[in-house]
PDB file of N, CA and C in Angstrom:
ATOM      1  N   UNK A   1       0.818  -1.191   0.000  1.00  0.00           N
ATOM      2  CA  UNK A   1       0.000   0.000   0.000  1.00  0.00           C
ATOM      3  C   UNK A   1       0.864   1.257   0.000  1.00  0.00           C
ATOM      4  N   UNK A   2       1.975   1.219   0.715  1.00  0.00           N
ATOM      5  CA  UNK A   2       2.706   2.188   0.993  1.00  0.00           C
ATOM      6  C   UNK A   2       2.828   2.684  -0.439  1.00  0.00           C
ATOM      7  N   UNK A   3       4.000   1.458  -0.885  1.00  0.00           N
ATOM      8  CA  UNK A   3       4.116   2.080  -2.537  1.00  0.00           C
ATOM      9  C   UNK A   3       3.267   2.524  -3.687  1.00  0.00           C
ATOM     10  N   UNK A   4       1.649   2.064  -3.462  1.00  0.00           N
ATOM     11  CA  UNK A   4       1.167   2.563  -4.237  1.00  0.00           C
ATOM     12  C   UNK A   4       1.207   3.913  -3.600  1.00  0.00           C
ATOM     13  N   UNK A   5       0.794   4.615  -2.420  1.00  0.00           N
ATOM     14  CA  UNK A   5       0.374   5.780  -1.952  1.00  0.00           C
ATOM     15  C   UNK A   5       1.384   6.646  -2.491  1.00  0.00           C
ATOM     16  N   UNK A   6       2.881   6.003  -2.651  1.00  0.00           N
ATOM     17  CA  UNK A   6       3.975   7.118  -2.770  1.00  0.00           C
ATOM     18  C   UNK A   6       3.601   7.603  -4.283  1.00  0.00           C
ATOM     19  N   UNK A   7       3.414   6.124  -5.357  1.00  0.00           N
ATOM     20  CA  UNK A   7       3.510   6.461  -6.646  1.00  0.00           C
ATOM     21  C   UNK A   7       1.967   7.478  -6.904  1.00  0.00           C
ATOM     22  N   UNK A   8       1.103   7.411  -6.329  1.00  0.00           N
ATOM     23  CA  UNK A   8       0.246   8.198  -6.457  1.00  0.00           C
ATOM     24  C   UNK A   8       0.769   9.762  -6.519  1.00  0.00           C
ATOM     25  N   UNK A   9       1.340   9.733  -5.344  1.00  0.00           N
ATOM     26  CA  UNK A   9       1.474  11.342  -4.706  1.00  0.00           C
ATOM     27  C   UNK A   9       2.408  11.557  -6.515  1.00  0.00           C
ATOM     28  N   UNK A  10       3.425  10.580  -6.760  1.00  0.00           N
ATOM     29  CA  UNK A  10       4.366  11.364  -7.464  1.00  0.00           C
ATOM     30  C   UNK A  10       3.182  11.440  -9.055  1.00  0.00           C
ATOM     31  N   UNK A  11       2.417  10.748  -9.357  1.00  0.00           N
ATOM     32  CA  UNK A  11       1.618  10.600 -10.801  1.00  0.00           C
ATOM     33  C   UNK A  11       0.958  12.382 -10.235  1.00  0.00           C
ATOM     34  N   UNK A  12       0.531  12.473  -8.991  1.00  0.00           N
ATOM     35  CA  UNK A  12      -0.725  13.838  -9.058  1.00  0.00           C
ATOM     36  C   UNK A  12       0.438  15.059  -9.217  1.00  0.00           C
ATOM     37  N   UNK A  13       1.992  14.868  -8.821  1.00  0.00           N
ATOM     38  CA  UNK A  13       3.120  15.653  -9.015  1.00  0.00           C
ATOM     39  C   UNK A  13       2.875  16.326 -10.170  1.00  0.00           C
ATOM     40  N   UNK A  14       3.406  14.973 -11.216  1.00  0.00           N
ATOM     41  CA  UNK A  14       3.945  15.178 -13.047  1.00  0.00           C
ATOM     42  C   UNK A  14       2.899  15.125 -13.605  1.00  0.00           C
ATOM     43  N   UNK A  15       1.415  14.879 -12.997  1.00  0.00           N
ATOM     44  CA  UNK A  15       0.359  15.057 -13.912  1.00  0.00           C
ATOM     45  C   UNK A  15      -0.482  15.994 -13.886  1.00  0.00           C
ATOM     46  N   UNK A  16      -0.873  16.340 -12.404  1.00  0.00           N
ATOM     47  CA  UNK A  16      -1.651  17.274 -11.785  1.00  0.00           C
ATOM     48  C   UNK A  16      -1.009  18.792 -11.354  1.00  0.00           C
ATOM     49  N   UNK A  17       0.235  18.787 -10.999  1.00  0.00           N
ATOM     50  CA  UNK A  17       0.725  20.227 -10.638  1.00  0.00           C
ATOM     51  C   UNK A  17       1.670  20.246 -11.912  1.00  0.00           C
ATOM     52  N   UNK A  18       2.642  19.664 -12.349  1.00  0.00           N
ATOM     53  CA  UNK A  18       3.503  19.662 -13.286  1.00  0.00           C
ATOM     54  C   UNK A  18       3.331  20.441 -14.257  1.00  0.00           C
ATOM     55  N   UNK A  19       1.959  19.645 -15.034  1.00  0.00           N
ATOM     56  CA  UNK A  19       1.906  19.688 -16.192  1.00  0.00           C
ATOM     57  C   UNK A  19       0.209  19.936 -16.612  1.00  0.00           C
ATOM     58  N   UNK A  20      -0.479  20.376 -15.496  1.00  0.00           N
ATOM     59  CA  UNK A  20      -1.730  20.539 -15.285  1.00  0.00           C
ATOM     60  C   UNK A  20      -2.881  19.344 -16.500  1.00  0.00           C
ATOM     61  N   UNK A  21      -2.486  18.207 -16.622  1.00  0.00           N
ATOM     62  CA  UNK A  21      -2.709  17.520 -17.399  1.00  0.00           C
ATOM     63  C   UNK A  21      -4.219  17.502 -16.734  1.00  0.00           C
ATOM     64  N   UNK A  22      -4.498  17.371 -15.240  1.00  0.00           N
ATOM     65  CA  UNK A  22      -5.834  17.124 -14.672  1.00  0.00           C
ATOM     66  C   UNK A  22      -6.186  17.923 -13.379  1.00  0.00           C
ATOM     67  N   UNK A  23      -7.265  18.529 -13.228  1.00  0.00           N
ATOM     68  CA  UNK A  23      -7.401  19.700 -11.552  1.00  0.00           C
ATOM     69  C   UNK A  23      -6.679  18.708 -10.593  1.00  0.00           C
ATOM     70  N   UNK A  24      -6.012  19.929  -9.619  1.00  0.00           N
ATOM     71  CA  UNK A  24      -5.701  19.094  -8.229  1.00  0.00           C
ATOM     72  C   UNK A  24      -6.506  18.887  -7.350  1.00  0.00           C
ATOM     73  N   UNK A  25      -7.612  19.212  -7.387  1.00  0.00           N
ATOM     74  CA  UNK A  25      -8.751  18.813  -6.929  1.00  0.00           C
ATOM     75  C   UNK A  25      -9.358  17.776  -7.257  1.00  0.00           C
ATOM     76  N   UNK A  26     -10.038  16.748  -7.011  1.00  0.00           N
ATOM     77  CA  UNK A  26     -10.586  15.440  -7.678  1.00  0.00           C
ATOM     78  C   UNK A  26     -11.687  15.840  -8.855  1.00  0.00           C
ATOM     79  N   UNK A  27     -11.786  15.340  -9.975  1.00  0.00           N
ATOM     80  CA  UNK A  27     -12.779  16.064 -10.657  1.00  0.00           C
ATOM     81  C   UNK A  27     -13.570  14.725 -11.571  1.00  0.00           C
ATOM     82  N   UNK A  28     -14.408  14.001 -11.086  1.00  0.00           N
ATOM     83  CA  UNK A  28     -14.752  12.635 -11.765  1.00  0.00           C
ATOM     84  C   UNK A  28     -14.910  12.251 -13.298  1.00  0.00           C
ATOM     85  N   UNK A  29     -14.997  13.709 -13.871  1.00  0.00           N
ATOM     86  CA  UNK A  29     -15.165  13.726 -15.534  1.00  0.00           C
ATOM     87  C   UNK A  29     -13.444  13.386 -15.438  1.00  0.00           C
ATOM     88  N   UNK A  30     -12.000  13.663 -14.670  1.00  0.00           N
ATOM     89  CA  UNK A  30     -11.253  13.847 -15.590  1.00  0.00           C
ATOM     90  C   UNK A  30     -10.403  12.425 -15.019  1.00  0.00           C
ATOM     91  N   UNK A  31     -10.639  11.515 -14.331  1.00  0.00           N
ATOM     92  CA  UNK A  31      -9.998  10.656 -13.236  1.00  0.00           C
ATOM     93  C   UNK A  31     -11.683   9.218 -13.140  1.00  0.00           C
ATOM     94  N   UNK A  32     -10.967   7.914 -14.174  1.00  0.00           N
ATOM     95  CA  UNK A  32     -11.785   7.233 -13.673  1.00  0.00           C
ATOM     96  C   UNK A  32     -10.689   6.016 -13.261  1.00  0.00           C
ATOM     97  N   UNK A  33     -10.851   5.146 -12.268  1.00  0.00           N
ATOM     98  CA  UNK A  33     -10.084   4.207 -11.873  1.00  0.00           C
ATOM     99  C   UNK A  33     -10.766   2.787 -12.134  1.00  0.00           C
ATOM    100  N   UNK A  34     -10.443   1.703 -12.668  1.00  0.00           N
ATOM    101  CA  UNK A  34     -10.482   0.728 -13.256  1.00  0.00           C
ATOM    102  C   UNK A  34      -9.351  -0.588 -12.520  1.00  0.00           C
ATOM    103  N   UNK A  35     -10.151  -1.374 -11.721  1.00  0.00           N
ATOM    104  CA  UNK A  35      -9.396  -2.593 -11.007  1.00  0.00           C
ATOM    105  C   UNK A  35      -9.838  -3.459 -11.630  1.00  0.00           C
ATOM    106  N   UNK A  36      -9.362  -4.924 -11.674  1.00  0.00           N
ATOM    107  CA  UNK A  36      -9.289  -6.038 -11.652  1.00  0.00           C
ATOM    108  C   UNK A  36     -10.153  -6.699 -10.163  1.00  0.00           C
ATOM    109  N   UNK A  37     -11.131  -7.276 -10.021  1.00  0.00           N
ATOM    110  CA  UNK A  37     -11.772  -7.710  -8.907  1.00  0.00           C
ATOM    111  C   UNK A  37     -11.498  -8.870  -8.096  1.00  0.00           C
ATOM    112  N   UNK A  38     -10.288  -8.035  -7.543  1.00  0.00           N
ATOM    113  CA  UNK A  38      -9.646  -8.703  -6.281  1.00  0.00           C
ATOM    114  C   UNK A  38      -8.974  -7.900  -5.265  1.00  0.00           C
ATOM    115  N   UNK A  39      -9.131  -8.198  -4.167  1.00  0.00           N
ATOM    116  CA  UNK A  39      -8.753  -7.400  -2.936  1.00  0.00           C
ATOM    117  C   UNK A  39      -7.300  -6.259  -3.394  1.00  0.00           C
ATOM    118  N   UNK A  40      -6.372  -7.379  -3.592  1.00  0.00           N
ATOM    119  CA  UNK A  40      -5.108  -6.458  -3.708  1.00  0.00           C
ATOM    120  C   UNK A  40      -5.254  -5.816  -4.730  1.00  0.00           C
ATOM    121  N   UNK A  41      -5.411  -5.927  -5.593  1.00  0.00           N
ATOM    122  CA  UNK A  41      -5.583  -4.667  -6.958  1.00  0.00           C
ATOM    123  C   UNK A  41      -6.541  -3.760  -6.379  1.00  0.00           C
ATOM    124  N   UNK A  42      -7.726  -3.643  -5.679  1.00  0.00           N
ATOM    125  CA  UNK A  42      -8.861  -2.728  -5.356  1.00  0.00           C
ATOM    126  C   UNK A  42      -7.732  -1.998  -4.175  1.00  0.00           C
ATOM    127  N   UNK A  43      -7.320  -2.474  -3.428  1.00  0.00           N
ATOM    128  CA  UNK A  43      -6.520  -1.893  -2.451  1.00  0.00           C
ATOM    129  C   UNK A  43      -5.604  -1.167  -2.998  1.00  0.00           C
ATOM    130  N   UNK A  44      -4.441  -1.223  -3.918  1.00  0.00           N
ATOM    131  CA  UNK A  44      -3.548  -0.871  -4.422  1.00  0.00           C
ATOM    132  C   UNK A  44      -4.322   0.632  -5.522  1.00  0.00           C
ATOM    133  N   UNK A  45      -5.444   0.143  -5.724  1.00  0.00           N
ATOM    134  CA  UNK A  45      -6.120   1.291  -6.619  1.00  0.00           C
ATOM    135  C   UNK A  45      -6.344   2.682  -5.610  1.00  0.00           C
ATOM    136  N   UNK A  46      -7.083   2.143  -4.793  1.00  0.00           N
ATOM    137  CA  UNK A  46      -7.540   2.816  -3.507  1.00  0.00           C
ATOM    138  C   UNK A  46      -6.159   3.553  -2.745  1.00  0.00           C
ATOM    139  N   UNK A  47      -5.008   3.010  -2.468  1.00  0.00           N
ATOM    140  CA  UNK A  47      -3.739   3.793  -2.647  1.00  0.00           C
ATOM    141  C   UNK A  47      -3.470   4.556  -2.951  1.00  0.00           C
ATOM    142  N   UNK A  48      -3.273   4.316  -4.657  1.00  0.00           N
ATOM    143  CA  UNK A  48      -2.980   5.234  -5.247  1.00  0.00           C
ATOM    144  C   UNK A  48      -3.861   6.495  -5.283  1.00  0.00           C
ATOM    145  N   UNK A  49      -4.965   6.154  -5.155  1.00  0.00           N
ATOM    146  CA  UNK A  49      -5.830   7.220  -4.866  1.00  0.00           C
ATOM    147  C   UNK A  49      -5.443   8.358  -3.825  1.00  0.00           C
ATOM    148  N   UNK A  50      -5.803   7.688  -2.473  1.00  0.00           N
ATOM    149  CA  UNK A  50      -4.888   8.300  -1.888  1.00  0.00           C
ATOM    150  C   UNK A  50      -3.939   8.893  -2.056  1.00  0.00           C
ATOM    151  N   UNK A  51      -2.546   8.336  -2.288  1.00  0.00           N
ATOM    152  CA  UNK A  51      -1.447   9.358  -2.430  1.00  0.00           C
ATOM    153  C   UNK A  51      -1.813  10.376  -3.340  1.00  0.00           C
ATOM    154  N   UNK A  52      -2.668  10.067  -4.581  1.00  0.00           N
ATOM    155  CA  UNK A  52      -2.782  11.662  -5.595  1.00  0.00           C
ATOM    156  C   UNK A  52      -4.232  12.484  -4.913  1.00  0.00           C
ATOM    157  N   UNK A  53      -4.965  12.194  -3.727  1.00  0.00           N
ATOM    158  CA  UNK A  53      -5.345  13.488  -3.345  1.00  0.00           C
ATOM    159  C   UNK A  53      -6.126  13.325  -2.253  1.00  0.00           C
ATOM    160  N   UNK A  54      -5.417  12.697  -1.457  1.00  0.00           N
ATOM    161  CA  UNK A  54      -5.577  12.699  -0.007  1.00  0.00           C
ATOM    162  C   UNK A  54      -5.027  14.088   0.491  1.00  0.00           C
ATOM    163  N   UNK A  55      -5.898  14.827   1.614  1.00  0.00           N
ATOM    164  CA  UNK A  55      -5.145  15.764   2.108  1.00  0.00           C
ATOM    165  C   UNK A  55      -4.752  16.908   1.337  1.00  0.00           C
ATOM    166  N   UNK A  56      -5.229  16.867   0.268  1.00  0.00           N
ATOM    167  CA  UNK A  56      -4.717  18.489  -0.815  1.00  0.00           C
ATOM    168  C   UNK A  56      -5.330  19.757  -0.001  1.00  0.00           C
ATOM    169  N   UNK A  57      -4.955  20.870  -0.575  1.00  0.00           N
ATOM    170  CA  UNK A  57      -5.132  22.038  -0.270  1.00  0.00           C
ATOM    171  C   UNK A  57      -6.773  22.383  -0.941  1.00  0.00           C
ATOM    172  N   UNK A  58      -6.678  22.022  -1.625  1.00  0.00           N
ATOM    173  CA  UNK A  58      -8.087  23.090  -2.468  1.00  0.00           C
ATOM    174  C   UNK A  58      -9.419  21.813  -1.931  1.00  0.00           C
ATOM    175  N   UNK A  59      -9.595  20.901  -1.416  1.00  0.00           N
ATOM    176  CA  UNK A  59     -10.558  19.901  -1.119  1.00  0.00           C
ATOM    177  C   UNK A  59     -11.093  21.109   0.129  1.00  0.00           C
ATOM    178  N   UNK A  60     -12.225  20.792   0.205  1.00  0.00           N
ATOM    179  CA  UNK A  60     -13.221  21.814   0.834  1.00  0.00           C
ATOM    180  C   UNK A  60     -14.081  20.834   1.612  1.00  0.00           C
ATOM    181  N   UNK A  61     -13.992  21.085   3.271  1.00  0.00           N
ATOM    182  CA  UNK A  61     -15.142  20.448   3.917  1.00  0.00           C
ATOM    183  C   UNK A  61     -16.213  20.264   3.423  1.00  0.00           C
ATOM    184  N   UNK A  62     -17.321  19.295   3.903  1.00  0.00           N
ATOM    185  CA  UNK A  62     -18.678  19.205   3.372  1.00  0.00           C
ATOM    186  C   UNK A  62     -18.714  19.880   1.957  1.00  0.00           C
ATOM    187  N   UNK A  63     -17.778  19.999   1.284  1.00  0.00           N
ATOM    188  CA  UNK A  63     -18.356  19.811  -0.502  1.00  0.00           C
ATOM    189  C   UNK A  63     -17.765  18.625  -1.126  1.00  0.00           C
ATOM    190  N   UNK A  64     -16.309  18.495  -0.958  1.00  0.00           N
ATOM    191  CA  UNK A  64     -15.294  17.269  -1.231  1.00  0.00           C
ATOM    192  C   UNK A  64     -15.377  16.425  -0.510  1.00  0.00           C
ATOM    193  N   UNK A  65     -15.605  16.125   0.676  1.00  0.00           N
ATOM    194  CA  UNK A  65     -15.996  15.624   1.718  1.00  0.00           C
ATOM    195  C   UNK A  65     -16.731  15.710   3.042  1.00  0.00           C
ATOM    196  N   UNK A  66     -17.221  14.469   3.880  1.00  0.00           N
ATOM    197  CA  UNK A  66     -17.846  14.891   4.847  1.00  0.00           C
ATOM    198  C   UNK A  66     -16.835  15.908   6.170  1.00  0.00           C
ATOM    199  N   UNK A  67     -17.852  16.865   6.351  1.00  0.00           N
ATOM    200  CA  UNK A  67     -17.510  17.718   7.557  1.00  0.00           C
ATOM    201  C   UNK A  67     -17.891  17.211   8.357  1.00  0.00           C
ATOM    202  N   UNK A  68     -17.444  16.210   8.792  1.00  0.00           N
ATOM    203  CA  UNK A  68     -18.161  15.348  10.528  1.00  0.00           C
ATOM    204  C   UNK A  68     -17.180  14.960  11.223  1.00  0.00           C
ATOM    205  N   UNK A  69     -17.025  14.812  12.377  1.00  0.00           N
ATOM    206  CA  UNK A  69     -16.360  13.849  13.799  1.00  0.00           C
ATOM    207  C   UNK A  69     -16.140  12.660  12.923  1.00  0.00           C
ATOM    208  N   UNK A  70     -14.891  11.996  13.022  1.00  0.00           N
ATOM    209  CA  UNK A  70     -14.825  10.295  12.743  1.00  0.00           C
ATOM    210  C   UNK A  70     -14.211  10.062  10.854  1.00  0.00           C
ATOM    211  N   UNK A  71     -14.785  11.269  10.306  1.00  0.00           N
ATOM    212  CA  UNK A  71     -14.210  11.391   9.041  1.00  0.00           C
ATOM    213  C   UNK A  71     -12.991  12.198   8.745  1.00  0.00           C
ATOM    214  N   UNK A  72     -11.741  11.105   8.024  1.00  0.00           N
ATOM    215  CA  UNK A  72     -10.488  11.344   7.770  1.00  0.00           C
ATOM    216  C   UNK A  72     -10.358  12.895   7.252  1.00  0.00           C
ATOM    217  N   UNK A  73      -9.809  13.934   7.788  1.00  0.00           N
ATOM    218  CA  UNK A  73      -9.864  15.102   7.364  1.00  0.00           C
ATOM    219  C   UNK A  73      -9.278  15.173   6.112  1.00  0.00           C
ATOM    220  N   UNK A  74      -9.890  15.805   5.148  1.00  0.00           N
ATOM    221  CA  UNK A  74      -9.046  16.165   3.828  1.00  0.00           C
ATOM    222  C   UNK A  74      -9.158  14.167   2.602  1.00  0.00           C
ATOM    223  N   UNK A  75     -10.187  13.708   3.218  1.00  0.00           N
ATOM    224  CA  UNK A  75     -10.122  12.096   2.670  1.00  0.00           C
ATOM    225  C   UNK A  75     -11.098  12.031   1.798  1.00  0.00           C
ATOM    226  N   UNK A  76     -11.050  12.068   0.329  1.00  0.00           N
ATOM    227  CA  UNK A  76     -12.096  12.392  -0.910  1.00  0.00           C
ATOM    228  C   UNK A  76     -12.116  10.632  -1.248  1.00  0.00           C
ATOM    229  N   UNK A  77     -13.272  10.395  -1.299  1.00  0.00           N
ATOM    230  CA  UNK A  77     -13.600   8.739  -1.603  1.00  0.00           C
ATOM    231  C   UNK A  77     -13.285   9.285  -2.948  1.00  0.00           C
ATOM    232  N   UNK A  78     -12.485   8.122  -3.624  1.00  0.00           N
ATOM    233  CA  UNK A  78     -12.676   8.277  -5.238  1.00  0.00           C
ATOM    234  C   UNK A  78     -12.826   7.010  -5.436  1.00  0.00           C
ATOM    235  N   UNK A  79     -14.133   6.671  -6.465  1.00  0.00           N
ATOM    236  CA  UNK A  79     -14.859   5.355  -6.656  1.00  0.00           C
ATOM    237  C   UNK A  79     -13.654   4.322  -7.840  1.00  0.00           C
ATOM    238  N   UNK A  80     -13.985   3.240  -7.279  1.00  0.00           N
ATOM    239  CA  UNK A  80     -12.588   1.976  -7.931  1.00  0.00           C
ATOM    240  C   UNK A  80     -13.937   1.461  -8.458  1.00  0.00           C
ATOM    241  N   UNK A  81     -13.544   1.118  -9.846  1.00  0.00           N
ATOM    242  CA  UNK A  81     -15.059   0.516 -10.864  1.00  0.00           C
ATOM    243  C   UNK A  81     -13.987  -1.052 -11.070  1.00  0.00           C
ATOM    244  N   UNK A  82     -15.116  -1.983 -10.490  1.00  0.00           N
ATOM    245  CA  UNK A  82     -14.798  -3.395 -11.725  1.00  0.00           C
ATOM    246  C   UNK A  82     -15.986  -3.445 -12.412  1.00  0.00           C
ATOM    247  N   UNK A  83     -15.068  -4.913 -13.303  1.00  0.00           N
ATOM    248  CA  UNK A  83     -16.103  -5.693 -13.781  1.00  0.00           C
ATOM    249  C   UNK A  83     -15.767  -7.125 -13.551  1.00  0.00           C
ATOM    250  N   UNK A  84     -17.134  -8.128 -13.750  1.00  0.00           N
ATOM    251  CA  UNK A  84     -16.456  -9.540 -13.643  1.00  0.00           C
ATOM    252  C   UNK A  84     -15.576  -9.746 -14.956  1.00  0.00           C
ATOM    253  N   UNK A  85     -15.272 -10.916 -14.116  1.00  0.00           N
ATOM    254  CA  UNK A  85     -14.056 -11.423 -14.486  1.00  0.00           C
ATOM    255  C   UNK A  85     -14.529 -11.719 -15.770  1.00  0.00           C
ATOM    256  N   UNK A  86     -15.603 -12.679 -15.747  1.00  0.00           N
ATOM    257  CA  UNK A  86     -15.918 -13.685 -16.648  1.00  0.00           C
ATOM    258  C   UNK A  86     -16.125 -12.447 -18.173  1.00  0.00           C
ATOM    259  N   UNK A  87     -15.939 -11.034 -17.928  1.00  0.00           N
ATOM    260  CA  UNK A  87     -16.411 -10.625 -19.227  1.00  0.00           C
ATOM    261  C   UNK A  87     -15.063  -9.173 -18.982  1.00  0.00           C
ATOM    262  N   UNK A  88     -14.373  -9.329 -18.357  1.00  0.00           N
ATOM    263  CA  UNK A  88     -13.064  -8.209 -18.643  1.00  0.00           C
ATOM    264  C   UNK A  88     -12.123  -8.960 -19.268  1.00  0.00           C
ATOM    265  N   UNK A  89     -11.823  -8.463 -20.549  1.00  0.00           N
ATOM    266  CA  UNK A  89     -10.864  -8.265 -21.523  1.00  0.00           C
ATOM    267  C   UNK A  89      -9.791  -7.997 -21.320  1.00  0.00           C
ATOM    268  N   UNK A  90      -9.423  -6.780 -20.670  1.00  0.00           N
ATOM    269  CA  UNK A  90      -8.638  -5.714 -20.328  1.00  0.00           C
ATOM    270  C   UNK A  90      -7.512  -6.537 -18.813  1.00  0.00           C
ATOM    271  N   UNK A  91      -8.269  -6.486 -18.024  1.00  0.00           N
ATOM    272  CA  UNK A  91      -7.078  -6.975 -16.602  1.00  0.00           C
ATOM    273  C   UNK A  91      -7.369  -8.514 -16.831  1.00  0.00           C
ATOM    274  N   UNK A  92      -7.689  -9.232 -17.112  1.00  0.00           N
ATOM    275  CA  UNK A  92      -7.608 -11.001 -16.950  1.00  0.00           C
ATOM    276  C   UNK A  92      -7.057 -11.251 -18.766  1.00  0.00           C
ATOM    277  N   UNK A  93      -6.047 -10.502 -19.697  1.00  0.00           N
ATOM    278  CA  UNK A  93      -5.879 -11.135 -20.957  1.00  0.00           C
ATOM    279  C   UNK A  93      -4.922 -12.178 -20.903  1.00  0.00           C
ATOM    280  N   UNK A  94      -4.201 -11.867 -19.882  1.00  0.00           N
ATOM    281  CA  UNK A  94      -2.704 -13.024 -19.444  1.00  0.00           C
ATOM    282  C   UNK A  94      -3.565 -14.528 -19.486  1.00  0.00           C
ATOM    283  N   UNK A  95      -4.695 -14.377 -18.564  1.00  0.00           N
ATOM    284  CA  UNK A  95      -5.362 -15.806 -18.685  1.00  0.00           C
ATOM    285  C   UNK A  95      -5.737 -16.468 -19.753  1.00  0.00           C
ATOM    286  N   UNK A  96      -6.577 -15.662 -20.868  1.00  0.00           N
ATOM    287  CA  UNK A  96      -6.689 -16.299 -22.188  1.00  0.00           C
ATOM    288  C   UNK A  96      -5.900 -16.419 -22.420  1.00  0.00           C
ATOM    289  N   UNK A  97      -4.373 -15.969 -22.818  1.00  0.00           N
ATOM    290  CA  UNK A  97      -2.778 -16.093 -23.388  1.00  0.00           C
ATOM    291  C   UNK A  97      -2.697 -17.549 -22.932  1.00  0.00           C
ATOM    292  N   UNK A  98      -2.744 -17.274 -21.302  1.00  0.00           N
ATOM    293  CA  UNK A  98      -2.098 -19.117 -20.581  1.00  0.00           C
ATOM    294  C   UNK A  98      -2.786 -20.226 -20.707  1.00  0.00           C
ATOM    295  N   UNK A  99      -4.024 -20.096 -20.887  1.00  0.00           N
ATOM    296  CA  UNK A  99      -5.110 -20.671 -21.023  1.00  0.00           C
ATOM    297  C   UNK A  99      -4.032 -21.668 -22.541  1.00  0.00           C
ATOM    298  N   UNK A 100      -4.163 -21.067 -23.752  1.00  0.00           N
ATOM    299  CA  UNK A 100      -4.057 -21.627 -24.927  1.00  0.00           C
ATOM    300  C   UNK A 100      -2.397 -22.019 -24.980  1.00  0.00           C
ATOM    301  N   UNK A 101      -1.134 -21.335 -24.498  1.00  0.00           N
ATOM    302  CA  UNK A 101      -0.249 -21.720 -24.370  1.00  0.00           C
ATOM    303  C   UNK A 101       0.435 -22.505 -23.521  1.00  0.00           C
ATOM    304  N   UNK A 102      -0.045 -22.546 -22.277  1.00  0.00           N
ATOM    305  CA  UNK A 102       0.571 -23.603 -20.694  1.00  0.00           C
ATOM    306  C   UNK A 102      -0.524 -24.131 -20.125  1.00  0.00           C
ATOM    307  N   UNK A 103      -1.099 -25.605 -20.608  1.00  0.00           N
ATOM    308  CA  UNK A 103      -2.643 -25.726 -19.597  1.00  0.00           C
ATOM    309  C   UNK A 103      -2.158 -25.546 -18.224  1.00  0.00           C
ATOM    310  N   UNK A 104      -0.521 -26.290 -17.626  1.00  0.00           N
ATOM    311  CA  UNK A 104      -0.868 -25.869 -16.140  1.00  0.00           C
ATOM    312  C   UNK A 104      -0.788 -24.675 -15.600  1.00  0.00           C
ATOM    313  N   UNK A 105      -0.169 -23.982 -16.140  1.00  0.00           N
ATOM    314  CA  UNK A 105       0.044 -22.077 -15.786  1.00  0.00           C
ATOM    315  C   UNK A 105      -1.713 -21.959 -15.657  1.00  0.00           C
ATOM    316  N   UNK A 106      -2.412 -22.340 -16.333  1.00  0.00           N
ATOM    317  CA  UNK A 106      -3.725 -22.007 -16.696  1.00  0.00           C
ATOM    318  C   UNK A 106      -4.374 -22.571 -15.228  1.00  0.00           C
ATOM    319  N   UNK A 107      -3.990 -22.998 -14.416  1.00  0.00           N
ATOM    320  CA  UNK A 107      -5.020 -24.198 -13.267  1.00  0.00           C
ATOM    321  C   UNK A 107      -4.594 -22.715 -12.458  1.00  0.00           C
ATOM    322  N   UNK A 108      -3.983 -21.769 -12.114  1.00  0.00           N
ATOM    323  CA  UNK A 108      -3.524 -21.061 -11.171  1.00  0.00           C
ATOM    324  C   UNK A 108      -4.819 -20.518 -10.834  1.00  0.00           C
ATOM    325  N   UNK A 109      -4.977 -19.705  -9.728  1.00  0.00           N
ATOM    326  CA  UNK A 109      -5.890 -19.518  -9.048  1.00  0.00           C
ATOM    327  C   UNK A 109      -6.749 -18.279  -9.866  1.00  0.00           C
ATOM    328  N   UNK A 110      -5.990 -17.660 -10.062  1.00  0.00           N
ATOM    329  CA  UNK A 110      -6.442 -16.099 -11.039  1.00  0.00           C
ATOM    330  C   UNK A 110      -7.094 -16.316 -12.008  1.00  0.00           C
ATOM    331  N   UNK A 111      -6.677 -17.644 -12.746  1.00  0.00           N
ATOM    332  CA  UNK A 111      -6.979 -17.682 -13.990  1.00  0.00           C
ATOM    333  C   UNK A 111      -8.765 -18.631 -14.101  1.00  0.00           C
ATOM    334  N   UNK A 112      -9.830 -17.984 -13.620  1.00  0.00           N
ATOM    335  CA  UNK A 112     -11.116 -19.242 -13.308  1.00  0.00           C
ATOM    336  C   UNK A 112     -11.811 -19.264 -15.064  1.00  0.00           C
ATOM    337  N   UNK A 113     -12.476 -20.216 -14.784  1.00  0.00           N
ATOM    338  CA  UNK A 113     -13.225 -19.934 -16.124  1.00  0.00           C
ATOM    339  C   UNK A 113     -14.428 -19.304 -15.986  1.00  0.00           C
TER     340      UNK A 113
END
């Protein structure tokens, strides 16, 4: 987790202050996040999240987040989208690859039908 949080902070660096590629503020039209549906990838997404805009300057109580007791100050939920497995293309292609080239690479746990 750590490392994703760091590589976050440095992507919102060279992308977000750098090179103003996206607001430093969270902005959902310009930032969508896309996991693979499994704990550690959703976690590692959720990281990175974090590090690129946990705690920023321009996030605004009760608009960016809740203004309440118990809620992480400056902590903007940014939504992690899957899909199943059985129909993502995109994060499970290694499995079709192993599937047709190594049947036992193919028995591994990741790879279900």
């Amino acid at each position: 987790m750590q490392q994703h949080r760091i590589l976050g902070a440095f992507l919102f660096k060279k992308y977000g202050i750098d090179s103003s590629f996206f607001n430093e503020t969270y902005t959902p039209s310009q930032i969508y996040v896309r996991s693979a549906d499994f704990n550690r990838t959703i976690t590692s997404a959720t990281s990175n999240m974090v590090g690129m805009y946990y705690n920023r300057n321009g996030d605004i109580p009760g608009l960016d987040y809740p203004a309440e007791n118990g809620w992480p100050n400056g902590y903007v939920p940014i939504p992690i989208h899957m899909i199943q497995q059985s129909v993502d293309h995109v994060s499970f292609h290694f499995c079709v690859m192993t599937k047709l080239a190594n049947p036992i690479l193919s028995k591994r746990k990741m790879c279900r039908d």
